[in-house]
N, C-alpha and C. Protein backbone atom coordinates (compact mmCIF):
# COMPACT_ATOMS: atom_id res chain seq x y z
N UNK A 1 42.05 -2.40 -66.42
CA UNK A 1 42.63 -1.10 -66.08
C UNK A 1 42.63 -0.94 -64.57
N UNK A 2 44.02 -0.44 -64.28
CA UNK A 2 43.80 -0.32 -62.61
C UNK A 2 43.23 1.02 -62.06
N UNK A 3 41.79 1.55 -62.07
CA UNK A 3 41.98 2.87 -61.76
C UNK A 3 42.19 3.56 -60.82
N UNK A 4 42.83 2.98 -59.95
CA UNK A 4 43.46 3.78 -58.94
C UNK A 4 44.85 4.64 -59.49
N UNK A 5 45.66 4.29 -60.71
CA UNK A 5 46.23 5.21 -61.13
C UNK A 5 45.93 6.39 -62.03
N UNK A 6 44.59 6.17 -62.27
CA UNK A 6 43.55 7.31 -63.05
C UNK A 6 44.13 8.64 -62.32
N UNK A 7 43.37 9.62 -63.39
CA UNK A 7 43.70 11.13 -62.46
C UNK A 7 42.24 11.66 -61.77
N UNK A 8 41.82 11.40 -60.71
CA UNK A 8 40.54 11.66 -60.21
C UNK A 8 40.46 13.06 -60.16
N UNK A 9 39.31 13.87 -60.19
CA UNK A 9 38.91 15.37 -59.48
C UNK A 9 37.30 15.28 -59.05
N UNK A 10 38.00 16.49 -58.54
CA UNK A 10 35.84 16.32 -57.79
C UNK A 10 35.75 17.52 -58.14
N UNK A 11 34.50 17.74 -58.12
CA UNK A 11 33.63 19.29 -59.01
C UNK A 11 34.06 20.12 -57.86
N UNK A 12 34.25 21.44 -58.82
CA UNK A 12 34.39 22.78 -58.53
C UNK A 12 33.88 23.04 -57.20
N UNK A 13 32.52 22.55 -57.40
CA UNK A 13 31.28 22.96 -56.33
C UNK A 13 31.41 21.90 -54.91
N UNK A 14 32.49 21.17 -55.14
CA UNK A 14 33.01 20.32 -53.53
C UNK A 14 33.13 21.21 -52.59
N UNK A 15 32.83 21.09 -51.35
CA UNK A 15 33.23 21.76 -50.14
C UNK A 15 35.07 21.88 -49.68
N UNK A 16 35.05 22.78 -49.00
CA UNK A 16 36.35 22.58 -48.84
C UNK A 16 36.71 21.35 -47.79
N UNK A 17 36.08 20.86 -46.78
CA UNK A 17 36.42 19.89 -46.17
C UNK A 17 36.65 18.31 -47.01
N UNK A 18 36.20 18.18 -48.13
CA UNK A 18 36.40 17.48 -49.40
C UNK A 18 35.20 16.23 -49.18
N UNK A 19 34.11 16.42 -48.02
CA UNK A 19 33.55 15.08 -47.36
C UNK A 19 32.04 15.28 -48.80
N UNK A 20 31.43 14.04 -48.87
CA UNK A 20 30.36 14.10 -49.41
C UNK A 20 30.71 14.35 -50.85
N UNK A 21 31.12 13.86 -51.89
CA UNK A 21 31.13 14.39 -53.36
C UNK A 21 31.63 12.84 -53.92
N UNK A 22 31.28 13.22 -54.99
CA UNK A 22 32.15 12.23 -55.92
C UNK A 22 33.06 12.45 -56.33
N UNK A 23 33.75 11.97 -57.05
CA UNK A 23 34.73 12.13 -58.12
C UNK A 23 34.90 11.38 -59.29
N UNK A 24 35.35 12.34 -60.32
CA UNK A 24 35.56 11.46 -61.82
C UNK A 24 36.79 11.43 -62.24
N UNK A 25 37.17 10.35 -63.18
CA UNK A 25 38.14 9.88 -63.97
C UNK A 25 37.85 9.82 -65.58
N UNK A 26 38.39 10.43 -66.10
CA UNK A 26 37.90 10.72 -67.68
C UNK A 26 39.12 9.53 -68.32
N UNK A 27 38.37 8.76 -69.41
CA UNK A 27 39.68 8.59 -70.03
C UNK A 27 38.92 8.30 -71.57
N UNK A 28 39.74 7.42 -72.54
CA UNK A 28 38.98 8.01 -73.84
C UNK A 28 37.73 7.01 -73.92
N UNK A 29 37.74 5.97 -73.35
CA UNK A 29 36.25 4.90 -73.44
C UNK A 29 35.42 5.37 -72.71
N UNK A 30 35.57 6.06 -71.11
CA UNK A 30 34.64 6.27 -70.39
C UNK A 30 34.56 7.18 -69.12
N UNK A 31 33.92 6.98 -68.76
CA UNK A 31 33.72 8.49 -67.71
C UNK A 31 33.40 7.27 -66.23
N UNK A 32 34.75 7.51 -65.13
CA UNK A 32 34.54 6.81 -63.79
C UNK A 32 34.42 7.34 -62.55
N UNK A 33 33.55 7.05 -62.46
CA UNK A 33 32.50 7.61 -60.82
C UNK A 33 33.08 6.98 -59.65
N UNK A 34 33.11 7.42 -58.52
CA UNK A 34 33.47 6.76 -57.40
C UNK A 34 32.98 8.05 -56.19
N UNK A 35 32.81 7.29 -55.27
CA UNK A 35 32.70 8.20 -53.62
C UNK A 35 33.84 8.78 -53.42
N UNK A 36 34.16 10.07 -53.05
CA UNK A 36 35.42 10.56 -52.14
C UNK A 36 35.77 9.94 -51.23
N UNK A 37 34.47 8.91 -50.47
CA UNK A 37 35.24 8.82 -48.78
C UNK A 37 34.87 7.68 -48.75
N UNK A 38 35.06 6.99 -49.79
CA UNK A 38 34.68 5.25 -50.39
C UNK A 38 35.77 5.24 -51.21
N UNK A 39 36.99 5.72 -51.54
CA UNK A 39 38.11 5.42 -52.59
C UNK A 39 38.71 3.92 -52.86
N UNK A 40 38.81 3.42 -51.96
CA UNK A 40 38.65 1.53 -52.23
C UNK A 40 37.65 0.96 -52.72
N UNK A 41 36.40 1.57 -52.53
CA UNK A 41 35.20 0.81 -53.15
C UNK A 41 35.67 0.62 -54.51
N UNK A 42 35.21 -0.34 -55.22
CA UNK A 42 35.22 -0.08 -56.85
C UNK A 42 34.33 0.78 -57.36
N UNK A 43 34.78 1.57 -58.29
CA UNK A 43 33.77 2.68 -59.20
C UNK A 43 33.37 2.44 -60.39
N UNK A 44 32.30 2.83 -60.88
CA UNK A 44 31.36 2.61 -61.64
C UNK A 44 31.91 3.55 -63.23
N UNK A 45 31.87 2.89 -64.11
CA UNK A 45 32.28 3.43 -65.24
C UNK A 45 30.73 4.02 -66.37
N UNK A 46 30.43 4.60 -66.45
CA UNK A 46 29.34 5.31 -68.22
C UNK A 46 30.72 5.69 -69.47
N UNK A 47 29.59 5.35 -70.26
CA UNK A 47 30.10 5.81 -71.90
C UNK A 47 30.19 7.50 -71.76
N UNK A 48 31.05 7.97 -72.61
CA UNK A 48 31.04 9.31 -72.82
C UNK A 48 29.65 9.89 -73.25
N UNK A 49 28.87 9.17 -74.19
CA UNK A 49 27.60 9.88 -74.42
C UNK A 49 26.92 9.83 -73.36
N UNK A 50 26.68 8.90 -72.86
CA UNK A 50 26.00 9.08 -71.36
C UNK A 50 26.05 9.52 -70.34
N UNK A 51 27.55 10.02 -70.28
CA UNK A 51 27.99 11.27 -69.47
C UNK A 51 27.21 12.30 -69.71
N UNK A 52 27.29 12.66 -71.21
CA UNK A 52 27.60 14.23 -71.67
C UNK A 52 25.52 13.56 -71.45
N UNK A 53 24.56 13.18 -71.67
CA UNK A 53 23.10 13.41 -71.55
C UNK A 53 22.67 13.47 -69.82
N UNK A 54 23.72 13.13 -68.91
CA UNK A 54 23.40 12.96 -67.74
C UNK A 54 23.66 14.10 -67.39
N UNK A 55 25.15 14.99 -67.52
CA UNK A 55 25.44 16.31 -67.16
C UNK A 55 24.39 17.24 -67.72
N UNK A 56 23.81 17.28 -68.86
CA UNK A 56 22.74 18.06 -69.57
C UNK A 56 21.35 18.01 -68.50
N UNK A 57 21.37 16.92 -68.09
CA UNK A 57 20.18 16.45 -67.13
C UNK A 57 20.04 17.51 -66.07
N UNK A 58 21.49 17.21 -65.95
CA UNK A 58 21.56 18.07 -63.78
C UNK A 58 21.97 19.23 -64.10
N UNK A 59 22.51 19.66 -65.32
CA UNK A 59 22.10 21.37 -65.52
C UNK A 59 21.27 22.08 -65.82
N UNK A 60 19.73 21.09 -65.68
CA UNK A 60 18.37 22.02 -65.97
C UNK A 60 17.46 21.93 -64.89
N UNK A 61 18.18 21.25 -63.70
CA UNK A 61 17.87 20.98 -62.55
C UNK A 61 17.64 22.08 -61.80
């Protein structure tokens, strides 16, 4: 899969200058991570369940 044609977003809670955040790519196998200001780097893919126990994580944070 090439994901540079993925549809990336970065959380709500990004700054407006857009520096410092990640961003994700949802698709139906997996959930893809990457740097905003690293977009050539290659990004890192998790399973959907391991999404959804990691987000549970950093919302009791």
């Amino acid at each position: 899969m090439n994901t540079s044609e993925l549809g990336w977003f970065k959380s709500s809670y990004s700054s407006a200058q857009g520096d410092d955040c990640v961003e994700i790519a949802v698709t139906e196998q997996a959930i893809h991570v990457r740097d905003s200001k690293e977009v050539t780097r290659p990004p890192f893919a998790v399973g959907r369940e391991e999404w959804a126990h990691f987000v549970a994580f950093a919302a009791e944070a």
